[in-house]
N, C-alpha and C. Protein backbone atom coordinates (compact mmCIF):
# COMPACT_ATOMS: atom_id res chain seq x y z
N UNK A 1 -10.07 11.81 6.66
CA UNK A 1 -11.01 11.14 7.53
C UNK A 1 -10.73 9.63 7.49
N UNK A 2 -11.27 8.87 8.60
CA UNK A 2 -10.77 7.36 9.18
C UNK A 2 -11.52 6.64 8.71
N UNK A 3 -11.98 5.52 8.65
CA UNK A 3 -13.40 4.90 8.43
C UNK A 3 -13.39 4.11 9.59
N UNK A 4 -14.28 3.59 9.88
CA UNK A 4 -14.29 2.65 11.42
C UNK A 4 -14.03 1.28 11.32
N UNK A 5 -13.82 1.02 10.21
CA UNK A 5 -13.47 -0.57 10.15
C UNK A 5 -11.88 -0.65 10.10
N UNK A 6 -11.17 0.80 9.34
CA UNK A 6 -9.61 0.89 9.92
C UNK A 6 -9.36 0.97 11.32
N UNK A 7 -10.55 1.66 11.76
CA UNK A 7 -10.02 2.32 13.34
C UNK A 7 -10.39 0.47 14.13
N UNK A 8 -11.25 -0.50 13.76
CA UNK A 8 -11.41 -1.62 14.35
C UNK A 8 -10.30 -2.19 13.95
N UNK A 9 -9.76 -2.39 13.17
CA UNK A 9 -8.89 -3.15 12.64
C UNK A 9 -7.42 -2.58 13.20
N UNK A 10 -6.97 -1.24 13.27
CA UNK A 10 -6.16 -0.72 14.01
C UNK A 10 -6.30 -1.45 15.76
N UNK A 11 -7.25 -1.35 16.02
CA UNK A 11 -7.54 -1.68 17.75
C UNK A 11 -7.46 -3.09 17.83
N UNK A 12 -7.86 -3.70 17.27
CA UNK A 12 -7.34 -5.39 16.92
C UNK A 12 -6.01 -5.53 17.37
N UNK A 13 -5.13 -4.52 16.38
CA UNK A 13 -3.64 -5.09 16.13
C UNK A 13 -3.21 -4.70 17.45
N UNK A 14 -3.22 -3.39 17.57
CA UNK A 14 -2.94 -2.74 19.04
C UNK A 14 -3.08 -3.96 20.15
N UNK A 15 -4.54 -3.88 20.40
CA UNK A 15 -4.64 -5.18 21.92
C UNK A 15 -4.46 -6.47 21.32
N UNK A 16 -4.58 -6.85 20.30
CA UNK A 16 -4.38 -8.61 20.11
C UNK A 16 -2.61 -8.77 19.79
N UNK A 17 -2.14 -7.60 19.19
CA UNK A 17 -0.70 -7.98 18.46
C UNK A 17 0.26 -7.52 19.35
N UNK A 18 0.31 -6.20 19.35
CA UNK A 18 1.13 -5.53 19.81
C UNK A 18 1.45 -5.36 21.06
N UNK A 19 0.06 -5.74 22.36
CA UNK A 19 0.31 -5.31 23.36
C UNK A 19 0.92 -6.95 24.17
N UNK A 20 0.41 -7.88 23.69
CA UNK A 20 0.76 -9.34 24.18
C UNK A 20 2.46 -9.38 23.46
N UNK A 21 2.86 -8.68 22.88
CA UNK A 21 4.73 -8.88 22.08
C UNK A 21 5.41 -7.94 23.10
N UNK A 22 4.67 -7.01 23.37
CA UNK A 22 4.80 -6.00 24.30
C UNK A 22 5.43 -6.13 25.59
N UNK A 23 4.43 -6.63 25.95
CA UNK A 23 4.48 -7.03 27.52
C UNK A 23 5.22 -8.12 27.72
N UNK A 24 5.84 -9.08 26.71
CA UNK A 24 6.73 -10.16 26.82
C UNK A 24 8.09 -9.19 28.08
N UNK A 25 7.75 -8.04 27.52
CA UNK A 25 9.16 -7.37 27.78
C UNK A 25 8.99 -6.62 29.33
N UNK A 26 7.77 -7.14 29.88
CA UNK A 26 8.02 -6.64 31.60
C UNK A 26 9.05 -7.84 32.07
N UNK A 27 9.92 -8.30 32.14
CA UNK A 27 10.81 -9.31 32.43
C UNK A 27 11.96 -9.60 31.23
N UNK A 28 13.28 -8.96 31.33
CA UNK A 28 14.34 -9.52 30.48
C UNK A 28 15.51 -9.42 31.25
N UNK A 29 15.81 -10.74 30.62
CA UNK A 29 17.10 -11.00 30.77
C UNK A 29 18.33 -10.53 31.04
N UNK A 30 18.82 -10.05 31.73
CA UNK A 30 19.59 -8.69 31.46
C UNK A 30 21.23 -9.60 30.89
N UNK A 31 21.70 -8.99 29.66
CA UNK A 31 23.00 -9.35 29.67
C UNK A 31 24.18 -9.50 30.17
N UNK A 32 24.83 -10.31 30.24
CA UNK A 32 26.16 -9.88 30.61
C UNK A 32 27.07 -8.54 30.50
N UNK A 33 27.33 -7.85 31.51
CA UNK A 33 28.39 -6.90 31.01
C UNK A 33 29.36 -7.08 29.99
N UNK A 34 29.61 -5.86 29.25
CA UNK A 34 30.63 -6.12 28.36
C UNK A 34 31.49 -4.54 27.63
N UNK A 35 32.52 -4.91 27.29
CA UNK A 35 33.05 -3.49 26.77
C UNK A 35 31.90 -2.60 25.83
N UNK A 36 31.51 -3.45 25.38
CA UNK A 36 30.44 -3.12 24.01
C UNK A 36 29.75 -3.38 23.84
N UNK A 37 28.25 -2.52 23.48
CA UNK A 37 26.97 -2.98 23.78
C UNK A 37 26.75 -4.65 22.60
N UNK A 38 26.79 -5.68 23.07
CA UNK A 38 26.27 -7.02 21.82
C UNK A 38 24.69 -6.74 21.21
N UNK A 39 24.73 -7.30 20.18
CA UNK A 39 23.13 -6.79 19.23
C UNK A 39 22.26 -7.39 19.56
N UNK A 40 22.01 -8.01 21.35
CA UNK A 40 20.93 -8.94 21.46
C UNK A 40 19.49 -7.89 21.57
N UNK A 41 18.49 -8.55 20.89
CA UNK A 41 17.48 -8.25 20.72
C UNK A 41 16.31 -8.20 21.79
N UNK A 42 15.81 -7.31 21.95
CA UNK A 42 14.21 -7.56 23.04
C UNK A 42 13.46 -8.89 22.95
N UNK A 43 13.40 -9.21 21.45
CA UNK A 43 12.67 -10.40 21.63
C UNK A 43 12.80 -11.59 21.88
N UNK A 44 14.96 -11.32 22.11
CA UNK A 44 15.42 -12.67 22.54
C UNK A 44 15.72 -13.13 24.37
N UNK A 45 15.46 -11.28 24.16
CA UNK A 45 15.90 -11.29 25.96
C UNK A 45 14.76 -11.05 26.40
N UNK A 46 13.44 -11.32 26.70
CA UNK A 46 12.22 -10.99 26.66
C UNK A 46 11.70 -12.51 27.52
N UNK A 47 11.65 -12.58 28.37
CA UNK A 47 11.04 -13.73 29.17
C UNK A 47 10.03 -13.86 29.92
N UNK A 48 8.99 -12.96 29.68
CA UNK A 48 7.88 -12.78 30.59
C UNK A 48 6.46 -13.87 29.80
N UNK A 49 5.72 -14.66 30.12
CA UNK A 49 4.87 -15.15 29.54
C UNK A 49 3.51 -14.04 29.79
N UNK A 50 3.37 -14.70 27.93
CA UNK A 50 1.44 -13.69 27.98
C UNK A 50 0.62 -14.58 27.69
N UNK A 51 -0.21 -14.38 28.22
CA UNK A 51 -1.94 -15.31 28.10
C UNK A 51 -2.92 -14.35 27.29
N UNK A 52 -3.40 -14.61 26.22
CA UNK A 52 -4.50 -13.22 25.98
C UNK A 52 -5.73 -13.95 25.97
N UNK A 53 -6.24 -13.34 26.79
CA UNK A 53 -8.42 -13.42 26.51
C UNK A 53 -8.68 -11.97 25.07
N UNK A 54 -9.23 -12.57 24.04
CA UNK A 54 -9.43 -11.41 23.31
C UNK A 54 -10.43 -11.31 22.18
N UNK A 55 -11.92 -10.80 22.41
CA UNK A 55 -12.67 -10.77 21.35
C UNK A 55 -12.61 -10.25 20.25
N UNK A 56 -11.90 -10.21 18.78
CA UNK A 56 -11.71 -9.38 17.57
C UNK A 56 -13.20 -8.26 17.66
N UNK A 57 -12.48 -7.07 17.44
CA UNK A 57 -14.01 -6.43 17.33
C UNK A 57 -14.29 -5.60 19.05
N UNK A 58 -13.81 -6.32 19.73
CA UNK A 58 -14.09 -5.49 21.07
C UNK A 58 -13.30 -4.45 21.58
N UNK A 59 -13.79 -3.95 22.26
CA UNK A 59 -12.38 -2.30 22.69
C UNK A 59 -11.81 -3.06 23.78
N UNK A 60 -11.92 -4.18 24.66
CA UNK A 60 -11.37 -4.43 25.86
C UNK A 60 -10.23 -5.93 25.47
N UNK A 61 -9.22 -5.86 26.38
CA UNK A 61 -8.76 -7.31 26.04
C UNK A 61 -8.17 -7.79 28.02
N UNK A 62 -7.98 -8.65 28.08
CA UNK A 62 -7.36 -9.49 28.95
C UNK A 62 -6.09 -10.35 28.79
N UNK A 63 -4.90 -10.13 29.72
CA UNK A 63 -3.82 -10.51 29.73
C UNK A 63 -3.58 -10.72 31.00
N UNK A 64 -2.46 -12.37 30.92
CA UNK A 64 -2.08 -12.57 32.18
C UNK A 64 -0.71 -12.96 32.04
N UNK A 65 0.28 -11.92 32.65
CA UNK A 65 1.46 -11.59 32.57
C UNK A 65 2.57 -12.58 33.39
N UNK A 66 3.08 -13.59 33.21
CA UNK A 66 4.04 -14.18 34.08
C UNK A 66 5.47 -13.65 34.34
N UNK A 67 6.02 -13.19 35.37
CA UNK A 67 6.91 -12.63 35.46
C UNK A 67 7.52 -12.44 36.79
N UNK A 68 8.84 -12.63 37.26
CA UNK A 68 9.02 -12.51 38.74
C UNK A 68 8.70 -13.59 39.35
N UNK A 69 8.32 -14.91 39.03
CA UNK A 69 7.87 -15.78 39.60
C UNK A 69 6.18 -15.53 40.20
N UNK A 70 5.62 -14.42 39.41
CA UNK A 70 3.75 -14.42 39.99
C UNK A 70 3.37 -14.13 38.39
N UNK A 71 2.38 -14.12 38.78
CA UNK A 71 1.49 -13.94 37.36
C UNK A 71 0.37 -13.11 38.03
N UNK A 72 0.08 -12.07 37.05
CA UNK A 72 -0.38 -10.85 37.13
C UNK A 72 -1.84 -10.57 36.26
N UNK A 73 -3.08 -10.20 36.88
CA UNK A 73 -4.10 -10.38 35.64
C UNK A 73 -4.26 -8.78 35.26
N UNK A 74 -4.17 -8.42 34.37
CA UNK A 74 -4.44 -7.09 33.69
C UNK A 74 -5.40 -6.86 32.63
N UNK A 75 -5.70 -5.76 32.78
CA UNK A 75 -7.14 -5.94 31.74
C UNK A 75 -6.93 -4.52 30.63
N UNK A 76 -6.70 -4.39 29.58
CA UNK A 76 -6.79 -3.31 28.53
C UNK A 76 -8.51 -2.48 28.62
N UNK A 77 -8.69 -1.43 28.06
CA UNK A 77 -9.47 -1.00 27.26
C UNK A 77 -9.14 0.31 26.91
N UNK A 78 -9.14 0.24 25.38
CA UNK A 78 -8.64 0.80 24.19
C UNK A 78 -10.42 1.65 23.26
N UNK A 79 -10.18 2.59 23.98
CA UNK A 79 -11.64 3.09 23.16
C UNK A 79 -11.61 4.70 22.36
N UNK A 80 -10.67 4.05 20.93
CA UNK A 80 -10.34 4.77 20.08
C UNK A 80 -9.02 5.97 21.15
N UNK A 81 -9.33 6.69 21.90
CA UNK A 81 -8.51 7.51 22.50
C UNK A 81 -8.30 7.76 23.58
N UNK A 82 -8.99 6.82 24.74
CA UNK A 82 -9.09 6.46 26.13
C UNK A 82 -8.41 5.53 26.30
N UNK A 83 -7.45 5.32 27.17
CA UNK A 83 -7.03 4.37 27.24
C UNK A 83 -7.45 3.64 28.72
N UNK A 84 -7.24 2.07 29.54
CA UNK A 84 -7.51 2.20 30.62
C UNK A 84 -6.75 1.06 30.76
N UNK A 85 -6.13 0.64 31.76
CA UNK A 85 -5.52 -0.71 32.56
C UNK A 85 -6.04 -0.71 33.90
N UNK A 86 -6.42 -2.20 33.72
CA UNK A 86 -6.66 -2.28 35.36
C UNK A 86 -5.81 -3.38 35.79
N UNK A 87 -5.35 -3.30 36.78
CA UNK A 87 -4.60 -4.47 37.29
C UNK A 87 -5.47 -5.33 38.61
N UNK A 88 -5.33 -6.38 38.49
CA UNK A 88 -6.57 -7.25 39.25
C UNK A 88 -5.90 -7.97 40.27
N UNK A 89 -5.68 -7.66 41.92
CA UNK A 89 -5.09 -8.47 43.09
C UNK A 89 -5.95 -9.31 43.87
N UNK A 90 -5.88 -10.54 43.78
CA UNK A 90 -6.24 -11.11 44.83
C UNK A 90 -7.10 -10.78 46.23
N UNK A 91 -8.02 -10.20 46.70
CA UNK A 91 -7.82 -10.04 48.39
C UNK A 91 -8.22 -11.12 49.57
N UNK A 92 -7.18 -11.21 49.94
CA UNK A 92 -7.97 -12.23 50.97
C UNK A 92 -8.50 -11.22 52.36
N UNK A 93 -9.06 -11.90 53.33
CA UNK A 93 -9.74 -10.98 54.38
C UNK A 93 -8.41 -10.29 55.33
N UNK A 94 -6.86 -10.35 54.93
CA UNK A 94 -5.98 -9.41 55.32
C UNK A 94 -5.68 -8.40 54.67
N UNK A 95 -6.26 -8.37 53.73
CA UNK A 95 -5.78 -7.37 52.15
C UNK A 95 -6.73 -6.39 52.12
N UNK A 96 -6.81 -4.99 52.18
CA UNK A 96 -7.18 -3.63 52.37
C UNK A 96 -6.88 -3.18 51.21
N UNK A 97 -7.90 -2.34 50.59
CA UNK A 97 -7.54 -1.31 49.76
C UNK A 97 -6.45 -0.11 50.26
N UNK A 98 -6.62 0.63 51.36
CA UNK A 98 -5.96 1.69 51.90
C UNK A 98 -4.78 1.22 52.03
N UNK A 99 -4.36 -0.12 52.75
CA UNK A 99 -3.01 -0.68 53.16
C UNK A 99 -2.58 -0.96 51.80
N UNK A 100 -3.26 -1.57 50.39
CA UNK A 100 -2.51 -1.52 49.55
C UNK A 100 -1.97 -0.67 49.04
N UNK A 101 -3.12 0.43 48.74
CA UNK A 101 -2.42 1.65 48.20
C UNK A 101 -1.30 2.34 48.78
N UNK A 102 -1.15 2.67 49.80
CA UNK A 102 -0.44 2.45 50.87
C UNK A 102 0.97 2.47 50.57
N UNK A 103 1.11 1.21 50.11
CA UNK A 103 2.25 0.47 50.25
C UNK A 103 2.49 0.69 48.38
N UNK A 104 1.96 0.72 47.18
CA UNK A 104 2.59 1.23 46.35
C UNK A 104 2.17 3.02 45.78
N UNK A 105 2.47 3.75 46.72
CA UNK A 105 2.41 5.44 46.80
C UNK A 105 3.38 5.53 45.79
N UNK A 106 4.91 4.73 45.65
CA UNK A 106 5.98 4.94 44.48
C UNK A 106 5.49 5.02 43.51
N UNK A 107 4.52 3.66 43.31
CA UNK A 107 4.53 2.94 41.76
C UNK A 107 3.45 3.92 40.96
N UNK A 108 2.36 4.63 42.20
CA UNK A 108 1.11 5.89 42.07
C UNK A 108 2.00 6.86 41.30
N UNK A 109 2.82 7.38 41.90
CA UNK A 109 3.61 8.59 41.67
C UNK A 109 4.03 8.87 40.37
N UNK A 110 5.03 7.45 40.18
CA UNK A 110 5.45 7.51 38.98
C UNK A 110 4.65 7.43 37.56
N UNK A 111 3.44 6.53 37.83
CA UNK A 111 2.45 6.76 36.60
C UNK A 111 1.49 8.00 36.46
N UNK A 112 1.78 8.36 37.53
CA UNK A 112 1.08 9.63 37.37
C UNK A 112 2.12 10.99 36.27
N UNK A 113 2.95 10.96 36.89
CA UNK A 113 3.51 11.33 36.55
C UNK A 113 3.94 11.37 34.45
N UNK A 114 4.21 10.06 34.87
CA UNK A 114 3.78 9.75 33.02
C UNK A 114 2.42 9.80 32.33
N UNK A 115 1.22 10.46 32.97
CA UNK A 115 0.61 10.80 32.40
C UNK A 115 -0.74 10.10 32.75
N UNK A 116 -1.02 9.21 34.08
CA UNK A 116 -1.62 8.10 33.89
C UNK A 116 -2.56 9.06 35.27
N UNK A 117 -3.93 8.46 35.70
CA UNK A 117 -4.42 8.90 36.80
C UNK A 117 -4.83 7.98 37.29
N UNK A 118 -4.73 7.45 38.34
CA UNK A 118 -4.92 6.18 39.46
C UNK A 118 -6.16 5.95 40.21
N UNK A 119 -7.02 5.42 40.23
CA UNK A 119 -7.96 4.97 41.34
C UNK A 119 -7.75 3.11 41.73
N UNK A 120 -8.47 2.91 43.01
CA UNK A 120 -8.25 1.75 43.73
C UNK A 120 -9.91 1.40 43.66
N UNK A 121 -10.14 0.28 44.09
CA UNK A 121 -11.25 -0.27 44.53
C UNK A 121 -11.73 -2.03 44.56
N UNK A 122 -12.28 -1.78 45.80
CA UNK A 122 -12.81 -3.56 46.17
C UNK A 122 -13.59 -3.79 45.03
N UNK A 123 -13.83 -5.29 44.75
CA UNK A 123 -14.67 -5.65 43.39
C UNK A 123 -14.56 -6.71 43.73
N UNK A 124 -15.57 -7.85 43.16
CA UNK A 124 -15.90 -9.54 42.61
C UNK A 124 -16.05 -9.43 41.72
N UNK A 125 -15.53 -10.65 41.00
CA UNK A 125 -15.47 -11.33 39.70
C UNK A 125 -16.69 -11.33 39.34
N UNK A 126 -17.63 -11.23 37.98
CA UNK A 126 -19.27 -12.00 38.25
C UNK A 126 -18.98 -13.37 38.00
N UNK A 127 -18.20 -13.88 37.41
CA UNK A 127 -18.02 -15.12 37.43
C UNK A 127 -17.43 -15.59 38.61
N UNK A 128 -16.85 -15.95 39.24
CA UNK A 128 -15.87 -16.07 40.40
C UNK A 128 -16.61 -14.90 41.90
N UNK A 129 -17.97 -14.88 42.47
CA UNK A 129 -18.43 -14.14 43.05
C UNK A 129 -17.93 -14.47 44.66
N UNK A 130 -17.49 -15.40 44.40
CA UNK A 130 -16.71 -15.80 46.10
C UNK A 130 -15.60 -15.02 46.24
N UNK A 131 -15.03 -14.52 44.83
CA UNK A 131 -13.33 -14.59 45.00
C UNK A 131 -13.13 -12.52 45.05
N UNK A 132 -12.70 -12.20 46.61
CA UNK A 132 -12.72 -10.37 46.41
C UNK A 132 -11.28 -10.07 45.68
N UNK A 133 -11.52 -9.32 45.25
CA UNK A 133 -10.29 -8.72 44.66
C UNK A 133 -9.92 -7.44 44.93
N UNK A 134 -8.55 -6.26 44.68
CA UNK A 134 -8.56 -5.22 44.42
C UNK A 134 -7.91 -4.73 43.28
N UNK A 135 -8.65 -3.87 42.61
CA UNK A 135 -8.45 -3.58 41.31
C UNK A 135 -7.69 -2.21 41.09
N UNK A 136 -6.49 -2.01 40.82
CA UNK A 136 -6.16 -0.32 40.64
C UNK A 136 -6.18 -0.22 39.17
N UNK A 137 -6.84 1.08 38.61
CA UNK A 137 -7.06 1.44 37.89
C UNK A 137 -6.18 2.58 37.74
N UNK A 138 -5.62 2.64 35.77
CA UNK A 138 -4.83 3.68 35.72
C UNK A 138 -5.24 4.09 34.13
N UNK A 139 -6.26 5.67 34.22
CA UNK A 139 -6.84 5.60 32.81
C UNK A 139 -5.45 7.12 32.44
N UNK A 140 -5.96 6.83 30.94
CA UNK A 140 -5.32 8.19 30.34
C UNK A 140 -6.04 8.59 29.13
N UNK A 141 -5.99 9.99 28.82
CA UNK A 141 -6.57 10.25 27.81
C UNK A 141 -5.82 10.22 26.45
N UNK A 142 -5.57 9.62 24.90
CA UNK A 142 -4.96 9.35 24.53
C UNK A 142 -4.90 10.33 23.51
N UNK A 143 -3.98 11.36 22.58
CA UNK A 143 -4.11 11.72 21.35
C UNK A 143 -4.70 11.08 20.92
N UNK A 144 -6.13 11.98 19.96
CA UNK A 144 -7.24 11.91 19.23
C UNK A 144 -6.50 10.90 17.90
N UNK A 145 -5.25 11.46 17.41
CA UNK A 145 -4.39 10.19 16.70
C UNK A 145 -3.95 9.31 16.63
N UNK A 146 -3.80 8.46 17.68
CA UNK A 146 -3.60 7.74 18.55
C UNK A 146 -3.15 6.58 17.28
N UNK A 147 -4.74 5.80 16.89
CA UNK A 147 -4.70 4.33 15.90
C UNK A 147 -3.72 4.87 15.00
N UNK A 148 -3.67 6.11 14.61
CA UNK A 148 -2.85 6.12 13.20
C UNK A 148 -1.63 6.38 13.53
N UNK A 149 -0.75 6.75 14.42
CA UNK A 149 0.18 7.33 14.93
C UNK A 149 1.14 6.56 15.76
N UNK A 150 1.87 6.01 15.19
CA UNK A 150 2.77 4.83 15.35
C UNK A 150 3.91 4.92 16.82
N UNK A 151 4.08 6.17 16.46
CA UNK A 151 5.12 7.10 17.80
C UNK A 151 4.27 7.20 19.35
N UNK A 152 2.87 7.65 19.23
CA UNK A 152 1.97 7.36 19.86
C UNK A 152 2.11 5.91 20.60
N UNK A 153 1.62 5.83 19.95
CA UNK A 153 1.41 3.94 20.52
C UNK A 153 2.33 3.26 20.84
N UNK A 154 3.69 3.60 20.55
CA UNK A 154 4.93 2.91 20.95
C UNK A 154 5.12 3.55 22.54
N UNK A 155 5.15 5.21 22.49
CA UNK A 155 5.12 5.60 24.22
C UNK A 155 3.67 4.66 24.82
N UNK A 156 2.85 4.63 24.75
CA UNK A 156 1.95 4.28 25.17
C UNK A 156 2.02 2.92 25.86
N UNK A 157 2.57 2.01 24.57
CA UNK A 157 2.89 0.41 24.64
C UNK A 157 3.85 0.29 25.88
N UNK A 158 4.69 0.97 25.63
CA UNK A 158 6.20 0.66 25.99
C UNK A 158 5.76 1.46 28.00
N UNK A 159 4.97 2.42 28.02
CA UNK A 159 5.05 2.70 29.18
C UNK A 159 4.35 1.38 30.12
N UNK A 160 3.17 0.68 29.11
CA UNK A 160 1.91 0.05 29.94
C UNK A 160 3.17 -0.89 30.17
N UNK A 161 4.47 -1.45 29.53
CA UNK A 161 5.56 -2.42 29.91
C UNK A 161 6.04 -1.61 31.33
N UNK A 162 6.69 -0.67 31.13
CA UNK A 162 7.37 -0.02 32.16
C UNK A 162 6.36 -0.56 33.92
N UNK A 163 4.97 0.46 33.45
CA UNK A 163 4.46 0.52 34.74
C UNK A 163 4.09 -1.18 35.30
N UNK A 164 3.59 -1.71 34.44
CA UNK A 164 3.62 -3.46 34.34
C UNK A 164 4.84 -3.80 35.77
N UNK A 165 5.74 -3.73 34.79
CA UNK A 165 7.30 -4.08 35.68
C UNK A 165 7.30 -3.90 36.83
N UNK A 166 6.95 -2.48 37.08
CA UNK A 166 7.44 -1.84 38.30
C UNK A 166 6.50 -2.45 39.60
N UNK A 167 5.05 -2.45 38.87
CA UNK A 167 3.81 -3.17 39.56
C UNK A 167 4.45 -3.94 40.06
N UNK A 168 4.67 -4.77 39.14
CA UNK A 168 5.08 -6.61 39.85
C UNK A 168 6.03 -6.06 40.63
N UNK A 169 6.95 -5.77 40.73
CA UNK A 169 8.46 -5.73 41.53
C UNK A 169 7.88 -4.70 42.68
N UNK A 170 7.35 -3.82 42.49
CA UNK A 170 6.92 -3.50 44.13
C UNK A 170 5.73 -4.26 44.76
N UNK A 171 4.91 -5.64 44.02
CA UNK A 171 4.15 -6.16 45.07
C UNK A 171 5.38 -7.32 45.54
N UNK A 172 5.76 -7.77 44.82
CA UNK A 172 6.80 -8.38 45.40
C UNK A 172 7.97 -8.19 46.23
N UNK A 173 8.18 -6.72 46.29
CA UNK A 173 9.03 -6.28 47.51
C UNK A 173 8.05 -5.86 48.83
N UNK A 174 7.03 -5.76 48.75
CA UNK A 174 6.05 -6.32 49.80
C UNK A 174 5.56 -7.46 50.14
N UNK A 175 5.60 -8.54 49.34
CA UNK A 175 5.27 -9.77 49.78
C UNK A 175 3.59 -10.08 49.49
N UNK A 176 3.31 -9.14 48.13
CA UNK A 176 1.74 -9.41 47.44
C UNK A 176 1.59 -10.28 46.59
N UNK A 177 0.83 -11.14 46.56
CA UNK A 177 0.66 -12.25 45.83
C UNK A 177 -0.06 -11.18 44.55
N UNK A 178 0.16 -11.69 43.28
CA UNK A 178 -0.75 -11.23 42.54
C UNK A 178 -1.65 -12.24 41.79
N UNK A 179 -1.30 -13.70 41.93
CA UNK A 179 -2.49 -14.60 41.90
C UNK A 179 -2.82 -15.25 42.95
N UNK A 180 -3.78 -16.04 42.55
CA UNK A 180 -4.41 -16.80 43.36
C UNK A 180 -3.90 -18.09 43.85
N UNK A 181 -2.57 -18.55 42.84
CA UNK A 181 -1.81 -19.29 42.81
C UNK A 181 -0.24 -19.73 43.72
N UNK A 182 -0.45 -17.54 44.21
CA UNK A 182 0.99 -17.83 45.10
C UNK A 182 0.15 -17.80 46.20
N UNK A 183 1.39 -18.49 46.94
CA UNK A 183 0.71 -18.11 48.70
C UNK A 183 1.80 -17.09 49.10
N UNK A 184 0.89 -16.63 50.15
CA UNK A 184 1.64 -14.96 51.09
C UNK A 184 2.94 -15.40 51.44
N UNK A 185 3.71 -14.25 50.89
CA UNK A 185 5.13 -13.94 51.29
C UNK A 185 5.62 -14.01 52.53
């Protein structure tokens, strides 16, 4: 049996440590070709910037992913064996939920596929109540082992990188801003 101050302290490391080292890696460098693979490392070829919002103690965290030239707001929640990401777009009054979804049916597919289940939806900030957004949501249910289970959490980590990636690179082969910062493609 667990005690809950491991299982807090596990969820700490997870969203404060692991998932911000993590996600460095939606953006690398790719090497030079060569006869033979060279021993460069993820963390040297790893160029994506992370921002973390993160209360010790809370199941939820906030990250804002730079990568591709946009920056991306994503949101964790880690509740012992649920997992959830939401990814947070911009909308201005041309931006549709249906037309977004729409337009990444690939990026749906493939996380589904790995295990993930997708919903969309309009939302405001409560802070920021001027500013609409659309939020896709991608929850999963996680092995009950999850905190203790190292193999676990590495597929887990390593996919929320994968689908991360792919996000950005198909709003950007549409021409989606994912902050507030770019202007339309």
């Amino acid at each position: 049996m667990h005690s809950m101050d491991d299982a807090q302290q596990r969820t700490d490391v997870f969203l404060a440590e692991d998932m911000p080292e993590a996600l460095r890696a939606v953006e690398v460098k790719p090497p030079p070709y060569a006869e033979r693979a060279e021993a460069n490392a993820i963390a040297e070829m790893a160029s994506a910037k992370v921002l973390l919002r993160y209360v010790h103690g809370a199941c939820d965290a906030q990250y804002r992913v730079t990568a591709f030239d946009d920056t991306l707001t994503l949101y964790t929640q880690l509740n012992a064996y649920r997992f959830v990401v939401v990814y947070r777009i911009p909308a201005g009054t041309d931006l549709e939920v249906a037309a977004l979804e729409a337009r990444f049916a690939r990026w749906q597919t493939g996380a589904s596929l790995a295990g993930w289940k997708i919903g969309w939806r309009d939302t405001i900030d409560p802070f920021e109540k001027t500013q609409r957004y659309i939020e896709v949501y991608a929850y999963a249910m996680l092995p009950e082992d999850f905190l203790w289970n190292e193999l676990h959490q590495l597929y887990w980590r390593n996919d929320v990188v994968q689908m991360t990636r792919a996000f950005m690179i198909e709003a950007q082969r549409f021409g989606v801003p994912l902050s507030l910062s770019q202007p339309p493609k």
